[in-house]
N, C-alpha and C. Protein backbone atom coordinates (compact mmCIF):
# COMPACT_ATOMS: atom_id res chain seq x y z
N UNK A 1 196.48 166.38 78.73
CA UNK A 1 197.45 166.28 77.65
C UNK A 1 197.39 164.90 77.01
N UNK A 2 197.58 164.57 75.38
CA UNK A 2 197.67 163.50 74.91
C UNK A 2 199.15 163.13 74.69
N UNK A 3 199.47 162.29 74.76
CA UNK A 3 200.46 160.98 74.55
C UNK A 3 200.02 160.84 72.80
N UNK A 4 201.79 160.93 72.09
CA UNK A 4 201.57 160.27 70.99
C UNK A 4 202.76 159.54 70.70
N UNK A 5 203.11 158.89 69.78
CA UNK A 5 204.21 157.96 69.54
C UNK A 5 204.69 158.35 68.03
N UNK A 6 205.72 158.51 67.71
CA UNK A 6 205.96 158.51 66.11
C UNK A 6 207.44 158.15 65.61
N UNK A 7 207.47 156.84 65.07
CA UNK A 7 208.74 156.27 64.78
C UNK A 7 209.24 157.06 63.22
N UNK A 8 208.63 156.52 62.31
CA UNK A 8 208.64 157.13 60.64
C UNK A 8 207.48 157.92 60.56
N UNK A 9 207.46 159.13 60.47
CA UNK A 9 206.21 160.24 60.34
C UNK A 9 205.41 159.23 59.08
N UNK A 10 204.10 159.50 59.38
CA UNK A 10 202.99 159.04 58.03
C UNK A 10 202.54 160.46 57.33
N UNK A 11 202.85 161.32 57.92
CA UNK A 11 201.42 162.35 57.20
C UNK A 11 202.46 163.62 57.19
N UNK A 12 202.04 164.74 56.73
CA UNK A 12 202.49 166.15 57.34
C UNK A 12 202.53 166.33 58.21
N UNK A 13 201.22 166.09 58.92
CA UNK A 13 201.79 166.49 60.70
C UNK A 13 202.45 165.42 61.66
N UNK A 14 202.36 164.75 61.01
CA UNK A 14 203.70 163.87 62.13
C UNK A 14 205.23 164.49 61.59
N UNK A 15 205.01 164.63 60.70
CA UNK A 15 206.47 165.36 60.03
C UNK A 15 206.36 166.90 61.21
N UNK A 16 205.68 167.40 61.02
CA UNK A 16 205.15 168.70 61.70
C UNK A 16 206.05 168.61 63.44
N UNK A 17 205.01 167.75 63.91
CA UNK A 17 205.62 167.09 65.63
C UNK A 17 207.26 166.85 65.52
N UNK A 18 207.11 166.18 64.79
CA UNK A 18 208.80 165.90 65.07
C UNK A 18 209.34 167.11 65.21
N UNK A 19 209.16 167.85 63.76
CA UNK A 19 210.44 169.16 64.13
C UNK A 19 210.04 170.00 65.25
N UNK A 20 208.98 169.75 65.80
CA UNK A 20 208.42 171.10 66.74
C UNK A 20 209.35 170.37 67.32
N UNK A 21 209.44 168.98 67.82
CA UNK A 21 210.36 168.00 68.85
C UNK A 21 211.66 168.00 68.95
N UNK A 22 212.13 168.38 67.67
CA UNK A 22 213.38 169.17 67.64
C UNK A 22 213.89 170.57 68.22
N UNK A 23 212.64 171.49 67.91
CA UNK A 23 212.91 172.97 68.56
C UNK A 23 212.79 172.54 69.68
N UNK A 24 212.30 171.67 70.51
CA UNK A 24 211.87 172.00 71.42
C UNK A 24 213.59 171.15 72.26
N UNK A 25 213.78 170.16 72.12
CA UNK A 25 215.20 170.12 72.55
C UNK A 25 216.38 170.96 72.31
N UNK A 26 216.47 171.70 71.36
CA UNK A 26 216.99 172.94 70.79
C UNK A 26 217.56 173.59 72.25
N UNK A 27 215.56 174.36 72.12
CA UNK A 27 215.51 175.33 73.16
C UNK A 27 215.63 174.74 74.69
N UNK A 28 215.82 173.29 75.01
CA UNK A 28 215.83 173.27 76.32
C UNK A 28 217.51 172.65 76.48
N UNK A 29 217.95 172.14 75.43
CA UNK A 29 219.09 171.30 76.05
C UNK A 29 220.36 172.10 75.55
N UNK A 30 220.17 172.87 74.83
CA UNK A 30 221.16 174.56 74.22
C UNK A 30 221.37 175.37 74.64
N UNK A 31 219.91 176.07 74.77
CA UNK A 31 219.48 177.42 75.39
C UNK A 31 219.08 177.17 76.64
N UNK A 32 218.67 176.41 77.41
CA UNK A 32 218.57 176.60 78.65
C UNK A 32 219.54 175.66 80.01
N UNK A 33 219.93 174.50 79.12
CA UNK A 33 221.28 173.61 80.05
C UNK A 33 222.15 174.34 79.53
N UNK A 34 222.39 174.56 77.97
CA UNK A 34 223.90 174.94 78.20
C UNK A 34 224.31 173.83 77.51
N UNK A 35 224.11 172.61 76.94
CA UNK A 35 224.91 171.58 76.80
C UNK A 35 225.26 171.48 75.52
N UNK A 36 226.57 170.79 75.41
CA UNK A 36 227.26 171.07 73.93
C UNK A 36 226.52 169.91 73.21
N UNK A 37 225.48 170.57 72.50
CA UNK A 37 224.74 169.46 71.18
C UNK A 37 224.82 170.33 70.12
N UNK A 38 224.46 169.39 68.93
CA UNK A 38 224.51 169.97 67.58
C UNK A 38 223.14 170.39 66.97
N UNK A 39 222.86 171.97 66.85
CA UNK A 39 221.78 172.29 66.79
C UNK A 39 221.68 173.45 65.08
N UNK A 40 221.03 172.51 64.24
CA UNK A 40 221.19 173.47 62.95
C UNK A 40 219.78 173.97 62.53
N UNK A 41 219.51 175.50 62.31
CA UNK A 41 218.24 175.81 61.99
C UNK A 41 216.99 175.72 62.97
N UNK A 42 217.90 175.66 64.39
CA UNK A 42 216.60 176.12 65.36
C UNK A 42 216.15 174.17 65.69
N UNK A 43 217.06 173.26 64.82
CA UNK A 43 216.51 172.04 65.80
C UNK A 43 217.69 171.08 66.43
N UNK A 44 217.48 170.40 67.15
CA UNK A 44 218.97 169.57 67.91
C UNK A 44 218.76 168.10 67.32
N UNK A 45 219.60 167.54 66.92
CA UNK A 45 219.85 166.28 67.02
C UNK A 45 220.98 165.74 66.43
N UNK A 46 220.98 164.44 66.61
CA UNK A 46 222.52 163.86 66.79
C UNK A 46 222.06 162.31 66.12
N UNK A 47 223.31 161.77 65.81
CA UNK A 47 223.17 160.26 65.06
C UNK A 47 222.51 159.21 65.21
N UNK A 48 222.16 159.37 66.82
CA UNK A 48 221.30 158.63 67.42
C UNK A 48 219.46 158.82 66.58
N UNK A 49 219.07 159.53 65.84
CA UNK A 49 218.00 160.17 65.47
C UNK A 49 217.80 159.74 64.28
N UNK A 50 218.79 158.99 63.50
CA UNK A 50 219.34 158.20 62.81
C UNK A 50 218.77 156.74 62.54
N UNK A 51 218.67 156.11 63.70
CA UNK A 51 218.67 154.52 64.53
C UNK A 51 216.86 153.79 63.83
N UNK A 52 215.66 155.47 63.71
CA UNK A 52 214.35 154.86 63.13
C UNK A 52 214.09 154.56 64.98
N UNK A 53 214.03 155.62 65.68
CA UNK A 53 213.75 155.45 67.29
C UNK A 53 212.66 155.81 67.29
N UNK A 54 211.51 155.58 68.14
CA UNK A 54 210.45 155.66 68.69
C UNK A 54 210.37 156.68 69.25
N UNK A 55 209.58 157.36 68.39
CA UNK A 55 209.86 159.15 69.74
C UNK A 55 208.32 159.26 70.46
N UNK A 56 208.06 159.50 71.70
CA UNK A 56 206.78 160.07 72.56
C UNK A 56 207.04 161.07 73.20
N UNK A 57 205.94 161.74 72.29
CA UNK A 57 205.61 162.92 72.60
C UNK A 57 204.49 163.32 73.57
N UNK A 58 204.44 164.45 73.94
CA UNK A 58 203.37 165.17 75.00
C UNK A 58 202.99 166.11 74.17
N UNK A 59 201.38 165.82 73.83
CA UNK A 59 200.82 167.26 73.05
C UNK A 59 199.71 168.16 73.48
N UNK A 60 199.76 169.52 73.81
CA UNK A 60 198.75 169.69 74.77
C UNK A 60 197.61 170.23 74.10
N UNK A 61 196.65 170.92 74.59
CA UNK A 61 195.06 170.94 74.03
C UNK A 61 194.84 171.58 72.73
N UNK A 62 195.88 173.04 72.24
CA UNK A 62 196.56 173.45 71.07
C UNK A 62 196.93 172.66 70.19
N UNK A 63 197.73 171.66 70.79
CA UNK A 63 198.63 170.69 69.42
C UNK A 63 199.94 171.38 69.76
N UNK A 64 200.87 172.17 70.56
CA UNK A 64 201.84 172.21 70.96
C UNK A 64 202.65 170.92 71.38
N UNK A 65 203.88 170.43 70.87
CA UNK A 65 204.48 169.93 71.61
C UNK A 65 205.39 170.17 72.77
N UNK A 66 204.98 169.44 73.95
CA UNK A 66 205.18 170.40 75.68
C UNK A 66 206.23 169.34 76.02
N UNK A 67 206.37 167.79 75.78
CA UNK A 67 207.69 167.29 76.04
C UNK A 67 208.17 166.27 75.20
N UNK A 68 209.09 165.30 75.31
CA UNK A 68 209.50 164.38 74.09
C UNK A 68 210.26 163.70 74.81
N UNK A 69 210.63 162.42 74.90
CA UNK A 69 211.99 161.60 74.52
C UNK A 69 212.03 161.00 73.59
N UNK A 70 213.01 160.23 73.21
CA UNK A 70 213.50 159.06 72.46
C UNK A 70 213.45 157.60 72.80
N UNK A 71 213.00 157.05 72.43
CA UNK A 71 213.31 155.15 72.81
C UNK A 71 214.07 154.18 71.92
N UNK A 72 214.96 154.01 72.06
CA UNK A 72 215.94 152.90 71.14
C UNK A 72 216.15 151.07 72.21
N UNK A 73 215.97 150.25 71.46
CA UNK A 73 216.28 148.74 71.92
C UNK A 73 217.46 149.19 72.85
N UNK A 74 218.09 148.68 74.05
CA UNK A 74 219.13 148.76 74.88
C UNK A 74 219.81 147.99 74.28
N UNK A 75 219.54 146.64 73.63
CA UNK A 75 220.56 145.81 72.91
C UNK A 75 221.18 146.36 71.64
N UNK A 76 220.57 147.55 70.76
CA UNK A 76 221.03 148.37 69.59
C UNK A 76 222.07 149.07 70.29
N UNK A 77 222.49 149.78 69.27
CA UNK A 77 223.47 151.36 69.77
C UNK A 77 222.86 152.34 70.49
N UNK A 78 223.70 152.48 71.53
CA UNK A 78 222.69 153.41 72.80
C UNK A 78 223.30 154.41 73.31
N UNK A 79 223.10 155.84 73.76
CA UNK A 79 223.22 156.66 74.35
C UNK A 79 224.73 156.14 75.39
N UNK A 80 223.96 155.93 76.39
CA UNK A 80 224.83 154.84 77.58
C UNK A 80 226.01 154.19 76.77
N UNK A 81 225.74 153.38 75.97
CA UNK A 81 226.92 152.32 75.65
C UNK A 81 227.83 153.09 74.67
N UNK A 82 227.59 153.81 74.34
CA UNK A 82 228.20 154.10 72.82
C UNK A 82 228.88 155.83 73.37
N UNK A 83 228.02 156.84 74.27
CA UNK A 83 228.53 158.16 74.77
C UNK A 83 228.98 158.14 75.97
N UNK A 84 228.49 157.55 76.95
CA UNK A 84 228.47 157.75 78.33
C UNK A 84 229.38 156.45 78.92
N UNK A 85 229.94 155.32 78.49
CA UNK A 85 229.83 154.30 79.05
C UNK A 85 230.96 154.31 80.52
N UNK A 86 231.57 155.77 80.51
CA UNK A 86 232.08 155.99 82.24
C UNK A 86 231.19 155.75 83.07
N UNK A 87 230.09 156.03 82.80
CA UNK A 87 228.67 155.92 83.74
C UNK A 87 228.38 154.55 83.91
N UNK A 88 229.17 153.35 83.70
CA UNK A 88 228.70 152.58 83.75
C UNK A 88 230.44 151.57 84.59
N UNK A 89 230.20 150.59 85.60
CA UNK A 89 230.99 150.75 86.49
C UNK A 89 232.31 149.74 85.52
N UNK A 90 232.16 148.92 84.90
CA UNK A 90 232.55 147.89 83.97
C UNK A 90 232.94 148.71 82.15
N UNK A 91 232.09 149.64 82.33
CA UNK A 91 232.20 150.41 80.55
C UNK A 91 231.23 149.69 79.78
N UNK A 92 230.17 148.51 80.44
CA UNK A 92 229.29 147.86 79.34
C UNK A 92 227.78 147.59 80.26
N UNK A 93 227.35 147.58 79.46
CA UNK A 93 225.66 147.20 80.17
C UNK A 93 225.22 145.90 80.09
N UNK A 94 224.81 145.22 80.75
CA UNK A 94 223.96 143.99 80.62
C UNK A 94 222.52 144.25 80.05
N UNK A 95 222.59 144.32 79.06
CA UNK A 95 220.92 144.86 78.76
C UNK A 95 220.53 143.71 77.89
N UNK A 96 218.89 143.76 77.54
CA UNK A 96 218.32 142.53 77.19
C UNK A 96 217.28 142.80 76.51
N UNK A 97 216.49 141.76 76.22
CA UNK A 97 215.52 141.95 75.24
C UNK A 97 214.08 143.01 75.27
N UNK A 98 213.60 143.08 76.70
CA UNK A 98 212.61 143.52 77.40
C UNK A 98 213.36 144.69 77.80
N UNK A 99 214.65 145.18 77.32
CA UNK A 99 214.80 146.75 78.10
C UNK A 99 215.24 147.63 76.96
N UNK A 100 214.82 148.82 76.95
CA UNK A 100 214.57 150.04 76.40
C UNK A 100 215.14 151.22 76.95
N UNK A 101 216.49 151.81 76.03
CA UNK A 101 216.74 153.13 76.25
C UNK A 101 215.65 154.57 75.99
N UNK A 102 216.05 155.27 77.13
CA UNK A 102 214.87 156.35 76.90
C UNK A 102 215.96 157.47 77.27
N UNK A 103 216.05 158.37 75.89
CA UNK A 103 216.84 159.58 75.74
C UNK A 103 216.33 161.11 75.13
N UNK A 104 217.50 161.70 75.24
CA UNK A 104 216.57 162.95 74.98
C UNK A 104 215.29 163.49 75.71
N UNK A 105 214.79 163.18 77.00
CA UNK A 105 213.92 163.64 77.62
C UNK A 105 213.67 164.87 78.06
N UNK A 106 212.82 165.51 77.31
CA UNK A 106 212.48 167.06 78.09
C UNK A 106 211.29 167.43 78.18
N UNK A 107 210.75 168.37 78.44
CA UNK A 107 209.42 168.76 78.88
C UNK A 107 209.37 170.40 78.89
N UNK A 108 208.50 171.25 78.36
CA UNK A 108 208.76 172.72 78.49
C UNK A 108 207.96 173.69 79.35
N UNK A 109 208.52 173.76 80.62
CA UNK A 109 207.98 174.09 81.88
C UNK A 109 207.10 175.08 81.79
N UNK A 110 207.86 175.87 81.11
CA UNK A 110 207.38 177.21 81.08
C UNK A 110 205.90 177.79 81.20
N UNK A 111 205.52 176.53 80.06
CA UNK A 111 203.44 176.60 79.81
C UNK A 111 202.54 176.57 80.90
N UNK A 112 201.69 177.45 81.26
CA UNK A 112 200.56 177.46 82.27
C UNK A 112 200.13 176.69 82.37
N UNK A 113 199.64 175.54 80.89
CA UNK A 113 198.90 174.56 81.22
C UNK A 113 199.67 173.93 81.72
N UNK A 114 199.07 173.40 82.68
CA UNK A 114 199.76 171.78 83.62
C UNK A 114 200.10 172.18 84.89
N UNK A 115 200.66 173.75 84.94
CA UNK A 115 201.12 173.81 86.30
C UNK A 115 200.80 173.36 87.45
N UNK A 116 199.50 173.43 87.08
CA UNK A 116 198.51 173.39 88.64
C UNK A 116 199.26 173.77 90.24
N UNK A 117 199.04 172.90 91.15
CA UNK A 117 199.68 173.06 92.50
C UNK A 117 200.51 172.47 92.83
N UNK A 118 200.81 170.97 92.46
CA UNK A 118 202.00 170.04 92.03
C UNK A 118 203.37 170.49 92.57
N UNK A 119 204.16 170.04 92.77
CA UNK A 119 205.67 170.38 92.25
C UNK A 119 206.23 170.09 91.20
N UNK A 120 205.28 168.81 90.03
CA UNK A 120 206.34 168.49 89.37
C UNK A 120 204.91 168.81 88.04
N UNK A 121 205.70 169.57 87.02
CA UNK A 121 204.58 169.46 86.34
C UNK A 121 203.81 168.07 85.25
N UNK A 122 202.66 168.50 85.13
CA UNK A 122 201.31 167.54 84.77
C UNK A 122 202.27 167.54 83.23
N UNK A 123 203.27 167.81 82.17
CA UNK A 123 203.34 167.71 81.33
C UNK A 123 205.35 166.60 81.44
N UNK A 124 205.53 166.60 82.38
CA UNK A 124 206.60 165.75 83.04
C UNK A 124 205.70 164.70 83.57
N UNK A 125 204.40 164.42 83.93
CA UNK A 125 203.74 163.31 84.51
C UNK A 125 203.34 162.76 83.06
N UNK A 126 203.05 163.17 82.25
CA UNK A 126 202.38 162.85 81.31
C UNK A 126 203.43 162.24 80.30
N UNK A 127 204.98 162.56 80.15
CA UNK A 127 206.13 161.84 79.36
C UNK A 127 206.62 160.44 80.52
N UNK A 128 206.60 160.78 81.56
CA UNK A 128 206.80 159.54 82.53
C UNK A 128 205.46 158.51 82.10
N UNK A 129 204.55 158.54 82.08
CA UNK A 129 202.98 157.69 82.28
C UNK A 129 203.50 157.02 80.34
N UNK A 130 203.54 158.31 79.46
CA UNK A 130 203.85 157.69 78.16
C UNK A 130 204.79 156.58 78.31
N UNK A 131 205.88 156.87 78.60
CA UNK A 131 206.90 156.62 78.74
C UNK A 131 206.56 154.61 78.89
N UNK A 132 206.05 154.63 80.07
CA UNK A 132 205.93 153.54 81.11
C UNK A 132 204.47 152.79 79.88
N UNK A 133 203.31 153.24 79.44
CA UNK A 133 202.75 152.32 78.61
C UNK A 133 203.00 152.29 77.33
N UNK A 134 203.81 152.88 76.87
CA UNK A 134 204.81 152.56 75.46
C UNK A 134 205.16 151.35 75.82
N UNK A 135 206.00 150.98 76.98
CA UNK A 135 207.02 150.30 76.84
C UNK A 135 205.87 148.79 77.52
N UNK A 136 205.12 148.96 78.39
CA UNK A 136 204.06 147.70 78.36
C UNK A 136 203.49 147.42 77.02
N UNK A 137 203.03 148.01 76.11
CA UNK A 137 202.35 147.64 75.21
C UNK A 137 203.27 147.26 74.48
N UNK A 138 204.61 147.14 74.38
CA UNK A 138 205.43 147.06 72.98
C UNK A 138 206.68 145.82 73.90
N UNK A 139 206.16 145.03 75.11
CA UNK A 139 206.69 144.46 75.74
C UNK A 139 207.73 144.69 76.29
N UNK A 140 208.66 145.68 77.10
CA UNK A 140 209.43 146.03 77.71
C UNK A 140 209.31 146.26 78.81
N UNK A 141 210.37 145.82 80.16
CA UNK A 141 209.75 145.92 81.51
C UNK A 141 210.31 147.16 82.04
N UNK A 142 212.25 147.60 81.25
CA UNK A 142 212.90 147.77 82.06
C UNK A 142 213.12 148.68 81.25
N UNK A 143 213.79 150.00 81.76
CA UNK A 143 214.00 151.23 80.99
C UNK A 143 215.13 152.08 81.65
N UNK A 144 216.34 152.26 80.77
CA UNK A 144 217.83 152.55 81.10
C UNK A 144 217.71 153.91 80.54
N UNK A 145 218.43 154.69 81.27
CA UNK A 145 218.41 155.93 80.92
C UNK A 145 220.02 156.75 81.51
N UNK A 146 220.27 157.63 80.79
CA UNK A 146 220.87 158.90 81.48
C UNK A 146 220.51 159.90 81.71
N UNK A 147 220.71 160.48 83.30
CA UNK A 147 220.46 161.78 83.45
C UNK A 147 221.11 162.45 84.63
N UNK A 148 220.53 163.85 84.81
CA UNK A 148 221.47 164.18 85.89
C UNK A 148 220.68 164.28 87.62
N UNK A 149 221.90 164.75 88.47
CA UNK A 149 220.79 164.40 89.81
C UNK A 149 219.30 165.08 89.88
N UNK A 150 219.39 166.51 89.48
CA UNK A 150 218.53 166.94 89.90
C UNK A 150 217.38 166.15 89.02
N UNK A 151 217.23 165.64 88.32
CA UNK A 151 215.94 165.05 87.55
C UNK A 151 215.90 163.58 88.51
N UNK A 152 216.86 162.88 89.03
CA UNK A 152 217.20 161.81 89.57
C UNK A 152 215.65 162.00 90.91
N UNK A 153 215.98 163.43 91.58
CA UNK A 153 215.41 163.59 92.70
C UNK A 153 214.24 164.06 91.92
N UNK A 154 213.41 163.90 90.94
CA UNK A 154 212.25 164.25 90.52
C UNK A 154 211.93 163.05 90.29
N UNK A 155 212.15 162.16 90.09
CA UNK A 155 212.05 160.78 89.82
C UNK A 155 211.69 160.09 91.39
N UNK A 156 212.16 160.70 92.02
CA UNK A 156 212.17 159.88 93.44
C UNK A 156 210.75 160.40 94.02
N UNK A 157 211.11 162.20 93.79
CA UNK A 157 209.85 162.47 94.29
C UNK A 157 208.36 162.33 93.84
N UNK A 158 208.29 161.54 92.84
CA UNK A 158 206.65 161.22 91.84
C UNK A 158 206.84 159.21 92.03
N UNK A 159 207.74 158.78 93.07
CA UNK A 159 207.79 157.62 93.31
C UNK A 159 208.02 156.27 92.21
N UNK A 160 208.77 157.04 91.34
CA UNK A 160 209.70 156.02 90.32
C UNK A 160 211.13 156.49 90.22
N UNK A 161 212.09 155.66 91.78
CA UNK A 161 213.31 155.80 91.97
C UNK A 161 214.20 155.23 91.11
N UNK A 162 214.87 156.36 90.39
CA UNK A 162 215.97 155.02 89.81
C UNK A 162 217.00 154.50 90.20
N UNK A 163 216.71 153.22 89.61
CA UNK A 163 218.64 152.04 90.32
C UNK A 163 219.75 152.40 89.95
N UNK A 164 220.57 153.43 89.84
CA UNK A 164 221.50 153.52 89.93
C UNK A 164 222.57 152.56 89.58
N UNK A 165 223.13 152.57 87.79
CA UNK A 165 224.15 151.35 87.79
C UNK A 165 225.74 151.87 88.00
N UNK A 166 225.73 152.67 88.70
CA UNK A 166 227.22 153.42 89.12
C UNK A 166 226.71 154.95 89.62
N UNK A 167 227.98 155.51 90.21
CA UNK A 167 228.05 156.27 90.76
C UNK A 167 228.17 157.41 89.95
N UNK A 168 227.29 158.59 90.21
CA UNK A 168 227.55 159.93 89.07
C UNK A 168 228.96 160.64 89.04
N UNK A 169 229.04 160.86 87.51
CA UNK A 169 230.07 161.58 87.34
C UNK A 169 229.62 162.81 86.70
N UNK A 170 231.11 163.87 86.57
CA UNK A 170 230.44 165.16 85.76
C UNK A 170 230.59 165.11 84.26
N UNK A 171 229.99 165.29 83.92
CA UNK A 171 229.55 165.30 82.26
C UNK A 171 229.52 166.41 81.67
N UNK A 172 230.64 167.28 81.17
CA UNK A 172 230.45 168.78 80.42
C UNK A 172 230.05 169.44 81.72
N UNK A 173 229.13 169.73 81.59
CA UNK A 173 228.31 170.97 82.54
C UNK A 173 227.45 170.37 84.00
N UNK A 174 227.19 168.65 83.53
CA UNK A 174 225.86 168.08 84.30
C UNK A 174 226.77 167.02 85.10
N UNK A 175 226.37 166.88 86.69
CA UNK A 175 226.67 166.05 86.98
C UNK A 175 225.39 164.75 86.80
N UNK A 176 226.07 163.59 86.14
CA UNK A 176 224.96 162.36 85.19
C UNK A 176 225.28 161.32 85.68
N UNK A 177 224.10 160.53 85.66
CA UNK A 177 224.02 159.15 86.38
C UNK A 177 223.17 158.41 85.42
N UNK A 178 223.40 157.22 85.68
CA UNK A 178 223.10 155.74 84.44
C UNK A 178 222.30 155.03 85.38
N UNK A 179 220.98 154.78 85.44
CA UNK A 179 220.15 153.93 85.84
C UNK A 179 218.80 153.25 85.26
N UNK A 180 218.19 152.67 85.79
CA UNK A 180 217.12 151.71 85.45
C UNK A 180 216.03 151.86 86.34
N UNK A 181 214.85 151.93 85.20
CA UNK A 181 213.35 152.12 85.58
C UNK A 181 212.81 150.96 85.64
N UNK A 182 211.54 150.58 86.09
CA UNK A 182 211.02 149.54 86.19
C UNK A 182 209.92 149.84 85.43
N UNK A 183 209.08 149.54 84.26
CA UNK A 183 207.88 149.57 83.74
C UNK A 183 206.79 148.08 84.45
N UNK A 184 205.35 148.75 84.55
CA UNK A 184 204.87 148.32 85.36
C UNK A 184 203.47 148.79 85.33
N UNK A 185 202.48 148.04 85.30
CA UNK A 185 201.19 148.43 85.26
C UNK A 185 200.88 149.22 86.83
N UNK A 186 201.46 148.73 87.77
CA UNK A 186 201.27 149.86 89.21
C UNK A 186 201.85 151.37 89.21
N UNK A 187 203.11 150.98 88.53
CA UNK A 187 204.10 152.33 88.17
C UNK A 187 203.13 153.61 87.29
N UNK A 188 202.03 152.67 86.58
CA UNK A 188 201.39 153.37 84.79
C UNK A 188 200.80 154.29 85.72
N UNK A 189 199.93 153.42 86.87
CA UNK A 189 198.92 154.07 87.50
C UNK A 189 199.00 155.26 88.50
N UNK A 190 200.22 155.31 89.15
CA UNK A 190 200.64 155.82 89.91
C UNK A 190 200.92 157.31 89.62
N UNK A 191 201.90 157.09 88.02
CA UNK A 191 202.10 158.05 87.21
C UNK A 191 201.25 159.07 86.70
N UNK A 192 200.32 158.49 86.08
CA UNK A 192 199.55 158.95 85.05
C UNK A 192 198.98 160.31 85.71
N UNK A 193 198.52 161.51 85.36
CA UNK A 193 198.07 162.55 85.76
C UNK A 193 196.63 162.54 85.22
N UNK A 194 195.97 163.46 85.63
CA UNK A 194 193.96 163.02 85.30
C UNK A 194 193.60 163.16 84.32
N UNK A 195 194.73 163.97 83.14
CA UNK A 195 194.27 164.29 82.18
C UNK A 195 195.01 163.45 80.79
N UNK A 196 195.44 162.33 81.21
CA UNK A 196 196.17 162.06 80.53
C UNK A 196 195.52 161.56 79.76
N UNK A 197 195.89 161.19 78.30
CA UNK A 197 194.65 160.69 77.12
C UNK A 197 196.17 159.94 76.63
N UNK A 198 195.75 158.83 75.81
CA UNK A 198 197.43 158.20 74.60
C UNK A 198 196.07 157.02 73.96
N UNK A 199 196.54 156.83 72.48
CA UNK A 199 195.83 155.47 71.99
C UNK A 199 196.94 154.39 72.50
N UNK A 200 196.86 154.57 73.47
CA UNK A 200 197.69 152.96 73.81
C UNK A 200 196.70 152.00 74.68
N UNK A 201 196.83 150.94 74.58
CA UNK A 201 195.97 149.99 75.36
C UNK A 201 196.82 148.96 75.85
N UNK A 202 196.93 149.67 77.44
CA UNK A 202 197.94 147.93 78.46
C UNK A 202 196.75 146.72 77.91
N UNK A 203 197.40 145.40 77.42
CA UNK A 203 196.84 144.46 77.61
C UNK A 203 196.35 143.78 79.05
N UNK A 204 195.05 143.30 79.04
CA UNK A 204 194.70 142.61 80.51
C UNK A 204 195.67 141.97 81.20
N UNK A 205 195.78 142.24 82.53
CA UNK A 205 197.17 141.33 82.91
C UNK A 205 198.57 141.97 82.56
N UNK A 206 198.58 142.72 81.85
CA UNK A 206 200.57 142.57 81.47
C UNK A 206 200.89 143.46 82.95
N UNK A 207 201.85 142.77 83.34
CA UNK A 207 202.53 143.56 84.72
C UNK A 207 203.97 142.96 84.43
N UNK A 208 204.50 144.20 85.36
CA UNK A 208 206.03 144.22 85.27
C UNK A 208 206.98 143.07 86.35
């Protein structure tokens, strides 16, 4: 699977990706959590989408888009600070120059490709690995997120645990927790699945 990045679409088909990137949170964070988002014409998004965020995508050998998040500055308006900030033990984050919110994360299981023998699929390895050399190449170490346990324990089990900045609460439907990733040239490697392709290039040396 390739890794792509797209802040302001250039062409038709980056225009194209995005909205598939839209159905595709649609159909996973609507139709299959359940969760109360605002979804018009088959796509989801919210104000945050707004901000000119960095979206990476997962595209597989078709040109399907198979997963997506969002990336916004942690020091801008954020997910965490601005929706969630119960999740946070104080109501505010210490966040900084080198750290990066990562939202909206999904992946669409469903597809054969990737399954392999795994537990976790090759198209969830492949938004984690993006994820982690986005944020080396564009200088960021540290990566804040919300989510809920069960993704918490998918995180643990592909050996990028997150720190936990408070204790989970229930959220609508999800019980959600506020923590921090570490970006990291050992983390990239660890991650990355065999097939992973992205035009990104870690600089020599950059480590977390």
């Amino acid at each position: 699977m390739q890794v792509v990045t797209i802040s302001k679409p250039q062409d038709i088909h980056e225009a194209a990706l995005l909205k598939s990137h839209h159905q595709l949170r649609a159909r996973v964070f609507s139709d299959r959590l359940g969760w109360d988002v605002d979804v018009s014409d088959g796509c989801e998004s919210d104000n945050f989408d707004a901000l000119q965020p960095t979206y990476v995508l997962a595209i597989d050998i078709i040109g399907r888009v198979v997963g997506c998040a969002r990336l916004l500055p942690a020091l801008g308006p954020t997910m965490l600070v601005d929706v969630f900030p119960s999740l946070l033990p104080t109501g505010h984050l210490v966040a900084h120059s080198a750290m990066i919110e990562s939202s909206r994360f999904c992946v669409d299981t469903s597809l054969d490709e990737g399954r392999g023998d795994g537990s976790v699929h090759e198209a969830t390895l492949t938004m984690f690995a993006g994820i982690v050399e986005w944020s080396l190449v564009n200088g960021f170490t540290n990566i804040v997120t919300v989510t809920d346990l069960r993704f918490e324990r998918i995180l643990s089990r592909v050996g990028w645990p997150l720190m936990r900045l408070g204790e989970p609460k229930k959220i609508g439907v999800t019980m959600a927790v506020a923590g921090t990733l570490p970006a990291s040239s050992e983390i990239f490697q660890k991650l990355r699945p065999a097939n992973y392709r992205s035009k990104f290039t870690i600089p020599l040396g950059k480590v977390a």
